[in-house]
C-alpha atoms as a PDB file:
ATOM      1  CA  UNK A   1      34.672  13.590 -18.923  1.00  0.00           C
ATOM      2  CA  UNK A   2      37.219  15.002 -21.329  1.00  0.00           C
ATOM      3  CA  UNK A   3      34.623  15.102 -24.389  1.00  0.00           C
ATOM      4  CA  UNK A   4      32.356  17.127 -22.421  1.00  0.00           C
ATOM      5  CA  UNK A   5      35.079  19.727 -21.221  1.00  0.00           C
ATOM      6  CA  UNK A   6      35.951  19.964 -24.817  1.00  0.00           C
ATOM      7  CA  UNK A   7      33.174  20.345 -25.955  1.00  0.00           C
ATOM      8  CA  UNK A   8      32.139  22.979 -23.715  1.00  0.00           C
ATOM      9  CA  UNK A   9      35.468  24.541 -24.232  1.00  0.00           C
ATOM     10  CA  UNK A  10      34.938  24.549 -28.165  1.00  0.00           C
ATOM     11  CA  UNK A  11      30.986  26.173 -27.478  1.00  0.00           C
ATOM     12  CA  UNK A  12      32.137  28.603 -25.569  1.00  0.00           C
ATOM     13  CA  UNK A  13      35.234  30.045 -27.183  1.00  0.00           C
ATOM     14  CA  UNK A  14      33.344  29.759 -30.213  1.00  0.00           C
ATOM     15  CA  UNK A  15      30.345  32.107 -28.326  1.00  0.00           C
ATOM     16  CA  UNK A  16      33.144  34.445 -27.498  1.00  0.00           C
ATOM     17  CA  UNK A  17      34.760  34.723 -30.618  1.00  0.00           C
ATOM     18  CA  UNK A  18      31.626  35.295 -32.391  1.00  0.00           C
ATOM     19  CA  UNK A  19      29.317  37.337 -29.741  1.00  0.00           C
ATOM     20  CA  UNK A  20      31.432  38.184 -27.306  1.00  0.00           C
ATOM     21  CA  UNK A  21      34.758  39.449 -27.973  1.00  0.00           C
ATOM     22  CA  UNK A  22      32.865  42.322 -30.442  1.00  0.00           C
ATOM     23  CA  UNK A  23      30.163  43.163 -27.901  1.00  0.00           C
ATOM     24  CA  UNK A  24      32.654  43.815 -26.141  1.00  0.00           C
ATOM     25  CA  UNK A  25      34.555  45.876 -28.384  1.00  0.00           C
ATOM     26  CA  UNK A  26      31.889  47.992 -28.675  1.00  0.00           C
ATOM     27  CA  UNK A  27      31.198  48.451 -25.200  1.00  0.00           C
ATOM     28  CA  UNK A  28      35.204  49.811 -25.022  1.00  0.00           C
ATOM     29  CA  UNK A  29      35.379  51.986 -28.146  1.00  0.00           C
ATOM     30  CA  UNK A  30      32.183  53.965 -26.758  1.00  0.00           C
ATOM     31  CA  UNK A  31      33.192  54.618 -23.224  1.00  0.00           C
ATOM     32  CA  UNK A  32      37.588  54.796 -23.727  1.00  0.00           C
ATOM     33  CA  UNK A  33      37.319  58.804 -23.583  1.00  0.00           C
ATOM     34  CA  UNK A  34      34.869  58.816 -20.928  1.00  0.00           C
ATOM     35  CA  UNK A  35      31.162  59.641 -20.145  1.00  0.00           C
ATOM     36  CA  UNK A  36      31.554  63.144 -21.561  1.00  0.00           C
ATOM     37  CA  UNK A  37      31.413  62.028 -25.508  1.00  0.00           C
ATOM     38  CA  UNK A  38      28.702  59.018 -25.118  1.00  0.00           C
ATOM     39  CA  UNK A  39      26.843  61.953 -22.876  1.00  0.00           C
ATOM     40  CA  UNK A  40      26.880  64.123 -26.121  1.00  0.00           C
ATOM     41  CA  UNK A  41      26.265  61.694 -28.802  1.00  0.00           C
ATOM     42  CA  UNK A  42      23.223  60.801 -27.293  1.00  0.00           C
ATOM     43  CA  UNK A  43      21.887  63.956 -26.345  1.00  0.00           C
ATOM     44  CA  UNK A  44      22.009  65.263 -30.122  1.00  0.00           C
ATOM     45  CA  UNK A  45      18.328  66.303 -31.202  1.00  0.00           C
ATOM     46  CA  UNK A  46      18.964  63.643 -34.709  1.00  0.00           C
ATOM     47  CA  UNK A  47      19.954  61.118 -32.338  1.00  0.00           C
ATOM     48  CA  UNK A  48      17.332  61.627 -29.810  1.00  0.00           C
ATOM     49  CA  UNK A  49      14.928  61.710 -33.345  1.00  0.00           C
ATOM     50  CA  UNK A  50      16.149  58.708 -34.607  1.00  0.00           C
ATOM     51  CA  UNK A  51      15.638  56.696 -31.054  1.00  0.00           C
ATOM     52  CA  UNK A  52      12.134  58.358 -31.194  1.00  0.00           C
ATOM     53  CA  UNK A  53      11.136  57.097 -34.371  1.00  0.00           C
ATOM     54  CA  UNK A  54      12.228  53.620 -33.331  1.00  0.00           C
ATOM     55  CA  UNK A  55      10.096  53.819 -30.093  1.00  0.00           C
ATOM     56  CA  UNK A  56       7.012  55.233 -31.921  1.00  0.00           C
ATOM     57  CA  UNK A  57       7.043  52.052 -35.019  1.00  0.00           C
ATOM     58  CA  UNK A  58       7.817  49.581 -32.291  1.00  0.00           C
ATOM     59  CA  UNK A  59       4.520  50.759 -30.237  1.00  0.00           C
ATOM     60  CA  UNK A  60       2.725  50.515 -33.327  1.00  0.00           C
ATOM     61  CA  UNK A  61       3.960  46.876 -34.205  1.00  0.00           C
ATOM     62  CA  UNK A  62       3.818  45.658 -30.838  1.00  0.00           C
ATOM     63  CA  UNK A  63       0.510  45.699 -30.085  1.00  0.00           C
ATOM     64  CA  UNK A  64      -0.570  44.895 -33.589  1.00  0.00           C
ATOM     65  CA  UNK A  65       1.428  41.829 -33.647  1.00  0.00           C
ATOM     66  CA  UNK A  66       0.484  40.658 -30.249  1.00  0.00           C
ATOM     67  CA  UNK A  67      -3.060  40.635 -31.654  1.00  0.00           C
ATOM     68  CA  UNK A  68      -2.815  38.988 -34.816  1.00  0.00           C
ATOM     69  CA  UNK A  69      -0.298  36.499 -33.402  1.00  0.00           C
ATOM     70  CA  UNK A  70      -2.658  35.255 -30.374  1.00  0.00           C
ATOM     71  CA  UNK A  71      -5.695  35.310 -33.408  1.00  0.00           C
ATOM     72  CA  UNK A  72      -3.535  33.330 -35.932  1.00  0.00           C
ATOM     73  CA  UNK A  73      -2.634  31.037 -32.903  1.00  0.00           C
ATOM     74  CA  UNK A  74      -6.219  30.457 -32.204  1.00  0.00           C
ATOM     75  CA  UNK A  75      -7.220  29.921 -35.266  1.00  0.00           C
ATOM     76  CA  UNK A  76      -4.714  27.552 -36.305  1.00  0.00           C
ATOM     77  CA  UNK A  77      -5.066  25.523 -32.737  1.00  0.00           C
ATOM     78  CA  UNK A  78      -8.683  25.821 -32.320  1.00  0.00           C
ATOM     79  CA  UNK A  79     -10.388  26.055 -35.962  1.00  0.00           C
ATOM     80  CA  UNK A  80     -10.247  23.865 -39.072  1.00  0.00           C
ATOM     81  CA  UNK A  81     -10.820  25.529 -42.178  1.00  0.00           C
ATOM     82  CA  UNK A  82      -9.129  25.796 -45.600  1.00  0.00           C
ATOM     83  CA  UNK A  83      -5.785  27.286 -46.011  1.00  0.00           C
ATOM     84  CA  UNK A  84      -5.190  26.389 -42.426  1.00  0.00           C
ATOM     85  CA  UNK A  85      -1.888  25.366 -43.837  1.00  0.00           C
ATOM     86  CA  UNK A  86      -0.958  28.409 -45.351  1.00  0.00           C
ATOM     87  CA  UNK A  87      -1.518  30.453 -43.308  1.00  0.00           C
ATOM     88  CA  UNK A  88       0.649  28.389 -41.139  1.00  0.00           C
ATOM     89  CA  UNK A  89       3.084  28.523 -43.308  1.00  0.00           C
ATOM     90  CA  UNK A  90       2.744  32.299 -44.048  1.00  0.00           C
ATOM     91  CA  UNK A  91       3.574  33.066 -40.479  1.00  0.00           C
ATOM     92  CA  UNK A  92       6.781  32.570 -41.048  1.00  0.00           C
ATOM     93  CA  UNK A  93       7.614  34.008 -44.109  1.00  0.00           C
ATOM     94  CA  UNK A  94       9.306  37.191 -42.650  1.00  0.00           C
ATOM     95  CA  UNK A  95      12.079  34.737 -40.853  1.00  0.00           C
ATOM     96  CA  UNK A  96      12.467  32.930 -44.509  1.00  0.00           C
ATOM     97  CA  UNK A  97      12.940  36.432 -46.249  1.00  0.00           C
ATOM     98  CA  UNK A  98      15.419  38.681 -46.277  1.00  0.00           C
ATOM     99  CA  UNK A  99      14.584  41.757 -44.667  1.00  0.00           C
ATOM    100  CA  UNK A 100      16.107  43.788 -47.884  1.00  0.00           C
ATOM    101  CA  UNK A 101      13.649  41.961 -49.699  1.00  0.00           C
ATOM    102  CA  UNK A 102      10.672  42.860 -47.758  1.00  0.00           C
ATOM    103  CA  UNK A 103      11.755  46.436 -47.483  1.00  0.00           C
ATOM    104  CA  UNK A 104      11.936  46.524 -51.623  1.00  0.00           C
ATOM    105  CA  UNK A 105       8.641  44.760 -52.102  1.00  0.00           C
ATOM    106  CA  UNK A 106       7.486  47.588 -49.866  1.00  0.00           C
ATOM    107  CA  UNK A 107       8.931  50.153 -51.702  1.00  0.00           C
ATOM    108  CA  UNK A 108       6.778  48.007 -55.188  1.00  0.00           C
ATOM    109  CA  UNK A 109       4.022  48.560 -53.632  1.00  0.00           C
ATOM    110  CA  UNK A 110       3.775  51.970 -52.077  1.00  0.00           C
ATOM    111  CA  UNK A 111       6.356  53.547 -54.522  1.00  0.00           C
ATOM    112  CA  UNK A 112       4.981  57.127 -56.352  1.00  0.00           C
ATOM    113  CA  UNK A 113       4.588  56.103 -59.414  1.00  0.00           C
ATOM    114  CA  UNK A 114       4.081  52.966 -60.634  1.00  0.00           C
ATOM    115  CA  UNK A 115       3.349  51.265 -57.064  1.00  0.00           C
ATOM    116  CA  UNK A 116       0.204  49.061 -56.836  1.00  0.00           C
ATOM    117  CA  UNK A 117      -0.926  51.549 -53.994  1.00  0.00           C
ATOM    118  CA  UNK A 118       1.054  54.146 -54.423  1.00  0.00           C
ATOM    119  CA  UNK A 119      -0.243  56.201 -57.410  1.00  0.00           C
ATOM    120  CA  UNK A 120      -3.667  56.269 -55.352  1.00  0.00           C
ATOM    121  CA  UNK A 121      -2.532  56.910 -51.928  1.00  0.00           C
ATOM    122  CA  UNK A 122      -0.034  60.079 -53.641  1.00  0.00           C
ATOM    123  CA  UNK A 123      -3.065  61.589 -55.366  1.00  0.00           C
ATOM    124  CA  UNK A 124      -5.100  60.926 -52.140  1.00  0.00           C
ATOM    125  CA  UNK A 125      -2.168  63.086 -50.017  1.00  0.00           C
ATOM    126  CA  UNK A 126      -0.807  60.172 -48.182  1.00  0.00           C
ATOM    127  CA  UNK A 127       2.698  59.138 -48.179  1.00  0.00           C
ATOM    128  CA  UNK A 128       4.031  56.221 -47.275  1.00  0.00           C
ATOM    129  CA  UNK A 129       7.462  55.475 -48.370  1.00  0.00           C
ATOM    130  CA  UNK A 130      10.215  57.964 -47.261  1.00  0.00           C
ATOM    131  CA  UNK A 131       7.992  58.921 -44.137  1.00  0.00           C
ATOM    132  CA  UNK A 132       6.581  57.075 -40.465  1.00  0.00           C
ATOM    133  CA  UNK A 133       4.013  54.814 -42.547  1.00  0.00           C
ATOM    134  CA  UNK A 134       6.436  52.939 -44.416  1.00  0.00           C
ATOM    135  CA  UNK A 135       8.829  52.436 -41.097  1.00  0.00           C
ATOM    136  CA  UNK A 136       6.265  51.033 -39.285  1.00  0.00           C
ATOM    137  CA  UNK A 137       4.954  48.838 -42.418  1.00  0.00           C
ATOM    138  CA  UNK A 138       8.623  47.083 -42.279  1.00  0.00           C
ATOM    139  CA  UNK A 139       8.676  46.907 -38.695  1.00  0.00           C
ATOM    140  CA  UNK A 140       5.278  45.098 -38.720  1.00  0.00           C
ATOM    141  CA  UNK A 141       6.326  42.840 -40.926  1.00  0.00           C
ATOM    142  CA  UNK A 142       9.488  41.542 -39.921  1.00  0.00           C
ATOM    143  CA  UNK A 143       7.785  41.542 -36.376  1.00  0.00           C
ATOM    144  CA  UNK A 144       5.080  39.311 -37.014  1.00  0.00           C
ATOM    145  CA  UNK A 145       5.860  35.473 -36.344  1.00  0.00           C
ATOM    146  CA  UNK A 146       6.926  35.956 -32.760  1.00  0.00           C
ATOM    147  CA  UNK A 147       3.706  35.746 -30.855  1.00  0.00           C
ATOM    148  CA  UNK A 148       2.049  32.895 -32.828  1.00  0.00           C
ATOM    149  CA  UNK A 149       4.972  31.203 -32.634  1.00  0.00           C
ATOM    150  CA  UNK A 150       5.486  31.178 -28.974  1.00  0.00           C
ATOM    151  CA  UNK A 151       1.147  30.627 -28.278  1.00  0.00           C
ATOM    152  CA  UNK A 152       0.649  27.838 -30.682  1.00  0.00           C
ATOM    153  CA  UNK A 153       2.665  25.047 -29.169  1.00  0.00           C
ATOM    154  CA  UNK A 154       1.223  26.447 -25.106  1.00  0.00           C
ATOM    155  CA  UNK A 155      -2.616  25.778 -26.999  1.00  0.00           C
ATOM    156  CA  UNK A 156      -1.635  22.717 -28.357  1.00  0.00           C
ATOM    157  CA  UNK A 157      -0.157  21.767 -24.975  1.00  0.00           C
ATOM    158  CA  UNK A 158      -3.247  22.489 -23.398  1.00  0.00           C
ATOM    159  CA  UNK A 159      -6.292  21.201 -25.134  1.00  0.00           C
ATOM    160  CA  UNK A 160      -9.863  22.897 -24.851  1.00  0.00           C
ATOM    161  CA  UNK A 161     -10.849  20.763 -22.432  1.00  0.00           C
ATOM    162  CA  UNK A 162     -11.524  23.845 -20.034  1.00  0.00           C
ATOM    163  CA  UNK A 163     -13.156  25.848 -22.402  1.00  0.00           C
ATOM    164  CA  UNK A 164     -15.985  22.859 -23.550  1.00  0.00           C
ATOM    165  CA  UNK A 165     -16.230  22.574 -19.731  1.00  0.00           C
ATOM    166  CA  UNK A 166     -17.063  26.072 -19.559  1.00  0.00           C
ATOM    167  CA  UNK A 167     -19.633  26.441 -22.815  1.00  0.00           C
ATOM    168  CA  UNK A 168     -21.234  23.893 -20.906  1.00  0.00           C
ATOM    169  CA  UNK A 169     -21.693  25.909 -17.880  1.00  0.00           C
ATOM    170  CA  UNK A 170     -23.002  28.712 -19.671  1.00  0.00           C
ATOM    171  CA  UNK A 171     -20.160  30.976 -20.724  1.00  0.00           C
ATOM    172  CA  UNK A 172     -19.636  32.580 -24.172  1.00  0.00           C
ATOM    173  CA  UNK A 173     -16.982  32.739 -26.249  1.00  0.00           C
ATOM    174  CA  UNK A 174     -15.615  36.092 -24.717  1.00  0.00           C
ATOM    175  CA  UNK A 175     -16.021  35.252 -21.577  1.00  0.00           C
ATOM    176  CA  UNK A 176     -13.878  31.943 -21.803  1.00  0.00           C
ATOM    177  CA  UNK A 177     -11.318  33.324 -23.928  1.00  0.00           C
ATOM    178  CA  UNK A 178     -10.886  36.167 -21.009  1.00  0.00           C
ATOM    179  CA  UNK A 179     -11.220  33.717 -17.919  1.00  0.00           C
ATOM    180  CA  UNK A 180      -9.352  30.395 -19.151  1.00  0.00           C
ATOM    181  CA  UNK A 181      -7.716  31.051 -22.463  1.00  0.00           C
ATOM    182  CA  UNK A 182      -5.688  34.140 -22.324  1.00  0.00           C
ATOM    183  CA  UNK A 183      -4.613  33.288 -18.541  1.00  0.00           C
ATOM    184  CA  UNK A 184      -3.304  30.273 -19.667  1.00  0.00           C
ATOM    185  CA  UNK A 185      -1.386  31.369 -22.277  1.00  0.00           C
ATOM    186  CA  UNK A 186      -0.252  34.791 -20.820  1.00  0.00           C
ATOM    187  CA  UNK A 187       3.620  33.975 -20.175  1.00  0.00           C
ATOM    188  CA  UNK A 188       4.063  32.621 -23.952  1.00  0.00           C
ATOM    189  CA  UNK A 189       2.011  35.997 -24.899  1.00  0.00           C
ATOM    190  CA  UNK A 190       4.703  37.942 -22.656  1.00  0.00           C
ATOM    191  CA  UNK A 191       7.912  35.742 -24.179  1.00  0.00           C
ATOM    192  CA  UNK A 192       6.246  36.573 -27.620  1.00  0.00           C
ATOM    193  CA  UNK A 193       6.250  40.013 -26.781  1.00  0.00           C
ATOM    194  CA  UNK A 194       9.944  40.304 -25.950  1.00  0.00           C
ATOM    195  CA  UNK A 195      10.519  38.838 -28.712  1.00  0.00           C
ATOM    196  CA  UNK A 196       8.824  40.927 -31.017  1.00  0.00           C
ATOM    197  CA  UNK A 197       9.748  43.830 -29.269  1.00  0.00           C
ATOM    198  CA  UNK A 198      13.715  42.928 -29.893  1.00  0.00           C
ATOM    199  CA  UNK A 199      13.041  42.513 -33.578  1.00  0.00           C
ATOM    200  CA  UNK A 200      11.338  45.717 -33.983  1.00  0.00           C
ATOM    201  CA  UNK A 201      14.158  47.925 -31.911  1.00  0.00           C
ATOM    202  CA  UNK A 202      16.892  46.314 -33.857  1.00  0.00           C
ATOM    203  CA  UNK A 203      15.377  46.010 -37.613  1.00  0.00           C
ATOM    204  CA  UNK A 204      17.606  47.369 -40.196  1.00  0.00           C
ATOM    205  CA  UNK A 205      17.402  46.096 -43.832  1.00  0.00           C
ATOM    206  CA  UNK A 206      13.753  46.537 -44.633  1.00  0.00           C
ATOM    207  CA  UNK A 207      13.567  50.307 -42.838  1.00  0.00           C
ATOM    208  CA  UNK A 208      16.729  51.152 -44.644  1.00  0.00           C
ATOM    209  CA  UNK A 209      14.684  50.579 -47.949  1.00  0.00           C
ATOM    210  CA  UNK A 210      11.788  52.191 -47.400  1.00  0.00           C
ATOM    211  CA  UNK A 211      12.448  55.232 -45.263  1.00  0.00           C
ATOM    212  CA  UNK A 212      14.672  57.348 -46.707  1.00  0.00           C
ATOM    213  CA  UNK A 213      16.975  57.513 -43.958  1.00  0.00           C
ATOM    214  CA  UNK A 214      16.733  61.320 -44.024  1.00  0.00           C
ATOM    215  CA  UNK A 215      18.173  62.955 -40.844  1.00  0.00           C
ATOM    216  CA  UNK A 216      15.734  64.542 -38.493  1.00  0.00           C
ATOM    217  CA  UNK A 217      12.520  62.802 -40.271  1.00  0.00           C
ATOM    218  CA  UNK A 218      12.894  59.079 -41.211  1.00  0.00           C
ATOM    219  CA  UNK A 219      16.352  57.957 -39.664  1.00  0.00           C
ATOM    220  CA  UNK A 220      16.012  55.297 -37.086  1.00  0.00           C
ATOM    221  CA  UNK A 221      18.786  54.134 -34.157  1.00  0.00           C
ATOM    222  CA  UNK A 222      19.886  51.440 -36.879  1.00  0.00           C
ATOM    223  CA  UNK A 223      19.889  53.599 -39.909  1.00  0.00           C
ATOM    224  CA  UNK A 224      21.974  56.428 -37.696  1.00  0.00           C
ATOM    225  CA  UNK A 225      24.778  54.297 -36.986  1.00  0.00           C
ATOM    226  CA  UNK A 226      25.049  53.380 -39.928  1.00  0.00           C
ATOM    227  CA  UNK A 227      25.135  56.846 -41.430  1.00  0.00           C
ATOM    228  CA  UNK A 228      27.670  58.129 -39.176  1.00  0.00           C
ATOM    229  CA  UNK A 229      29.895  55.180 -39.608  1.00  0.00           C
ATOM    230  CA  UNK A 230      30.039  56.020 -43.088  1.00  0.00           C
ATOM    231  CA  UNK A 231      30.870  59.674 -42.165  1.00  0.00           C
ATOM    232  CA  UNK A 232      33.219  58.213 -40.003  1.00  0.00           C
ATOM    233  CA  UNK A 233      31.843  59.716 -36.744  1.00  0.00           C
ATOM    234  CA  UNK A 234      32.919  56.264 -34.669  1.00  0.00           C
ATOM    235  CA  UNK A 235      32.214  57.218 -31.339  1.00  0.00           C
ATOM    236  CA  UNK A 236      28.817  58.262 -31.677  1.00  0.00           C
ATOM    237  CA  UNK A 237      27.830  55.406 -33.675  1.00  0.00           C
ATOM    238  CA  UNK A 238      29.297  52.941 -31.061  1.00  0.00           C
ATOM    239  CA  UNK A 239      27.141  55.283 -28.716  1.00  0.00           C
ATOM    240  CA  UNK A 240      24.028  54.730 -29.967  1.00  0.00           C
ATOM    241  CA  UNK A 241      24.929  50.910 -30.664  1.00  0.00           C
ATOM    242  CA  UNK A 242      26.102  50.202 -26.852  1.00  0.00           C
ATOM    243  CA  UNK A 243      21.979  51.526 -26.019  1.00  0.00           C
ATOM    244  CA  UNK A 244      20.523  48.849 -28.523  1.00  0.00           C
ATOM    245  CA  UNK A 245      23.258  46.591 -26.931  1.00  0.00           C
ATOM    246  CA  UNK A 246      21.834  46.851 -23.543  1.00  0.00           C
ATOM    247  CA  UNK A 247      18.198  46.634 -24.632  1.00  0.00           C
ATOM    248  CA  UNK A 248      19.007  43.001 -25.784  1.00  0.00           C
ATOM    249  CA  UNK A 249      20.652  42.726 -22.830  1.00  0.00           C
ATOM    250  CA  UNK A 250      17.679  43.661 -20.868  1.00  0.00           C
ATOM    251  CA  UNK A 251      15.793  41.199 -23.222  1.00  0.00           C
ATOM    252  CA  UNK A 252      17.462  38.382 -22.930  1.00  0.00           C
ATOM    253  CA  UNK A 253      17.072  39.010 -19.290  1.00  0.00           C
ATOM    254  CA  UNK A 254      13.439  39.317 -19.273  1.00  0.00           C
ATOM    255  CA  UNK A 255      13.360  36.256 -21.258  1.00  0.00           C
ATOM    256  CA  UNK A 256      15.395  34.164 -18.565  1.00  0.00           C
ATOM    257  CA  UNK A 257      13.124  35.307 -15.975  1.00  0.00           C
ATOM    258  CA  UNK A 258       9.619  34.548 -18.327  1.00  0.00           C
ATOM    259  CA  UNK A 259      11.044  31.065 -19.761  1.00  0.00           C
ATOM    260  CA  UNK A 260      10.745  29.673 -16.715  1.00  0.00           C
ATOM    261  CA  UNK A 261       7.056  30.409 -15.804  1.00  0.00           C
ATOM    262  CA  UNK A 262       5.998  29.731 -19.158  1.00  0.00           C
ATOM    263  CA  UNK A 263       7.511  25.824 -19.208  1.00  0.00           C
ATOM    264  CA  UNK A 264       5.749  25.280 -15.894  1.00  0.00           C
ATOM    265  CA  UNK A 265       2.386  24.833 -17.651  1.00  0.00           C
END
């Protein structure tokens, strides 16, 4: 009885010390001179630019991700074929990689001159780094293992035995990936899509890279605290950082409430 109160003890002092106890310094350094100040740090036009940029790349990744994760999960599941392995693998390379690292290989690629694509794409009139495209390239990618992740062990779970029941009744592909595969694996599709949709709002190191971080154009709700911390305008930046705290917050509660449902199967 006395190991498990300690132990408990030890977990959750440790949760407070670490998660806690700064969370909720935040929470007091935004809101210790009132409503007034948060009220005006978050009605600037940047700000209100930066939290729009974030919303527009995480509507793009999103759905994209949702996509390629239930197809990857499908195809790794349901289909044999070489470099079923890798690909497996592959999946989750943006969790092994830094995200500074992905942003810079980003930049390699799409940079002006010298990039693989970039030299092309500039004499073409696109640009991607410093500008939406590049934001929503690093957002993508540090977004994309959530979805498979959370499908492929609900397929495995449930076999294809429903499916081969229904090809023999007459129904195509479509139709039985509509009517028995997606319902099936909706709430791990949902818990994937909190997921991913955490990662993208809060992303950081590979958008700092490739964006620019220029004010009014390319800075996102990450990239503006950071920018006002370093021209020490606190209060604001613990502002903006209280609205990301209470998205997670809102995520993690969406993900108590899915969990459930999606362990029932």
């Amino acid at each position: 009885m006395l190991r498990r109160l300690g132990l408990r003890v030890v977990a959750l002092g440790y949760l407070t010390i670490v998660l806690l106890a700064p969370l909720a310094m935040v929470f007091y350094r935004t809101f210790q001179h009132g409503l007034e100040p948060v009220w005006q740090a978050l009605s600037d036009p940047l700000t209100l630019h930066a939290f729009k940029v974030t919303l527009i790349a995480t509507a793009i990744a999103v759905p994209l991700n949702t996509v390629f994760g239930i197809l990857c999960a499908l195809a790794i599941v349901r289909r044999r074929f070489r470099g079923k392995g890798l690909l497996n693998a592959f999946i989750d390379l943006p969790l092994a990689v830094s995200p500074v690292v992905i942003g810079l290989s980003l930049f390699l690629l799409y940079a002006p001159n010298g990039g693989w694509f970039g030299n092309w794409l500039t004499q073409h009139g696109f640009q991607v780094l410093f500008a939406l495209p590049s934001i929503v390239l690093a957002t993508i990618f540090v977004s994309v293992p959530f979805v498979a992740r959370e499908v492929i062990p609900v397929l495995r779970e449930l076999g294809n035995e429903q499916e081969q029941a229904a090809g023999t009744l007459g129904a195509n592909r479509w139709q039985r990936f509509w009517l028995i595969t997606l319902p099936s694996i909706r709430w791990a599709v949902i818990y994937g899509v909190i997921l991913t949709t955490a990662r993208c709002l809060g992303e950081y190191g590979a958008v700092a890279v490739v964006s620019g971080r220029i004010e009014g154009k390319t800075e996102t709700a990450t990239t503006r605290i950071e920018d006002m911390l370093q021209n020490f305008q606190t209060s604001p930046a613990y502002a903006i950082a209280v609205v990301l705290a209470l998205i997670a917050i809102l995520v993690l509660v969406l993900m108590t409430l899915t969990k459930p449902k999606e362990e029932a199967f």
